[in-house]
Protein backbone atom coordinates (compact mmCIF):
# COMPACT_ATOMS: atom_id res chain seq x y z
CA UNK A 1 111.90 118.51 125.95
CA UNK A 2 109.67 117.60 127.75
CA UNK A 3 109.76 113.81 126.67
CA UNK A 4 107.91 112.06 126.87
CA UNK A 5 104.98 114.40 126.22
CA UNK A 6 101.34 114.30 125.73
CA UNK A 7 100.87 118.11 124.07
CA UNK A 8 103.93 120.15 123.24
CA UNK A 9 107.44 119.24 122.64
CA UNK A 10 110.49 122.36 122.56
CA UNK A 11 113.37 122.36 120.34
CA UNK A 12 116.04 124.95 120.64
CA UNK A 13 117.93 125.10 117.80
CA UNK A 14 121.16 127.81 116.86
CA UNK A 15 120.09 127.88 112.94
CA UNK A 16 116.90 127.44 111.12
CA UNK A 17 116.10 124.05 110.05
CA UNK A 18 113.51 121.46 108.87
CA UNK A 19 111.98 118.88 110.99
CA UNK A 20 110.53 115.76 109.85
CA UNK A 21 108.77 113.23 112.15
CA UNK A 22 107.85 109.49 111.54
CA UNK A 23 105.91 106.56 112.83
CA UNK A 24 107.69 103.84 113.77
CA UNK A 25 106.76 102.02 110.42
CA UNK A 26 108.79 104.90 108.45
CA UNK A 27 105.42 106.84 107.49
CA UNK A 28 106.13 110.88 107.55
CA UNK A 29 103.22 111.82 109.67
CA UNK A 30 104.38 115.40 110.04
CA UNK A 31 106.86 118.26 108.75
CA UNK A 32 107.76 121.72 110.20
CA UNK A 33 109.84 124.53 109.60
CA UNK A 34 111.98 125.27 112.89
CA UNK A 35 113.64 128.75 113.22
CA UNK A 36 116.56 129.57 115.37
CA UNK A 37 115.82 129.75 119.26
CA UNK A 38 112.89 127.91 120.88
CA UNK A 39 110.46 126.01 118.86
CA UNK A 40 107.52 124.13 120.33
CA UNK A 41 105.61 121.87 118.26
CA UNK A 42 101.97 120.68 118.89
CA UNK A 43 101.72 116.88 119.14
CA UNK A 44 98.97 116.52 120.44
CA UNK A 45 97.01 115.05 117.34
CA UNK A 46 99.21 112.05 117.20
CA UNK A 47 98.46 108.91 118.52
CA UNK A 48 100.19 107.87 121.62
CA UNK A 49 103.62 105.94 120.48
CA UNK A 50 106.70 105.92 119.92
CA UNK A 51 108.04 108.68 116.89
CA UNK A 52 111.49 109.07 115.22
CA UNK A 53 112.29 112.82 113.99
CA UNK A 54 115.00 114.11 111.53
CA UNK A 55 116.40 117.91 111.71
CA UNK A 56 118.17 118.50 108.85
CA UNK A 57 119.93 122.19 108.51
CA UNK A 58 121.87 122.48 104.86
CA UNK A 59 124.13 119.22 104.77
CA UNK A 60 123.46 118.37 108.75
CA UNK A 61 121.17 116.61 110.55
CA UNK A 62 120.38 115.21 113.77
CA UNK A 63 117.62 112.36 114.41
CA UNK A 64 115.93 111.47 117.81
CA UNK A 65 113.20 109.44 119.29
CA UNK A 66 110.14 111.68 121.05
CA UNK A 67 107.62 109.29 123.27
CA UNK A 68 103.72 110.51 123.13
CA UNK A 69 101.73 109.52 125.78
């Protein structure tokens, strides 16, 4: 949250976990460790779009879509 965002997204997560976000060609235009609790991550150097993300923790994941405007 917020999304869509033009700065700073938050993820709260309840383990730690590795973040992964794409274009929406399937390039890996970033990658971020995320602890447990609240994590905010800067997107403000991206270009505005559309971006898929992957958290994977161990064997699970979860994948979303963040808008940057």
């Amino acid at each position: 949250y917020p999304n869509p965002s033009s700065d700073v997204v938050t993820f709260d997560l309840t383990v730690n976990a590795e973040m992964k976000l794409y274009n929406l060609i399937g390039e890996e235009v970033g990658s971020v460790k995320l602890n447990a609790g609240e994590n905010k991550i800067d997107i403000s150097n991206l270009t505005p779009g559309i971006y898929t993300y992957k958290i994977t923790a161990g064997k699970y994941f979860t994948a979303g879509k963040i808008s940057k405007m």
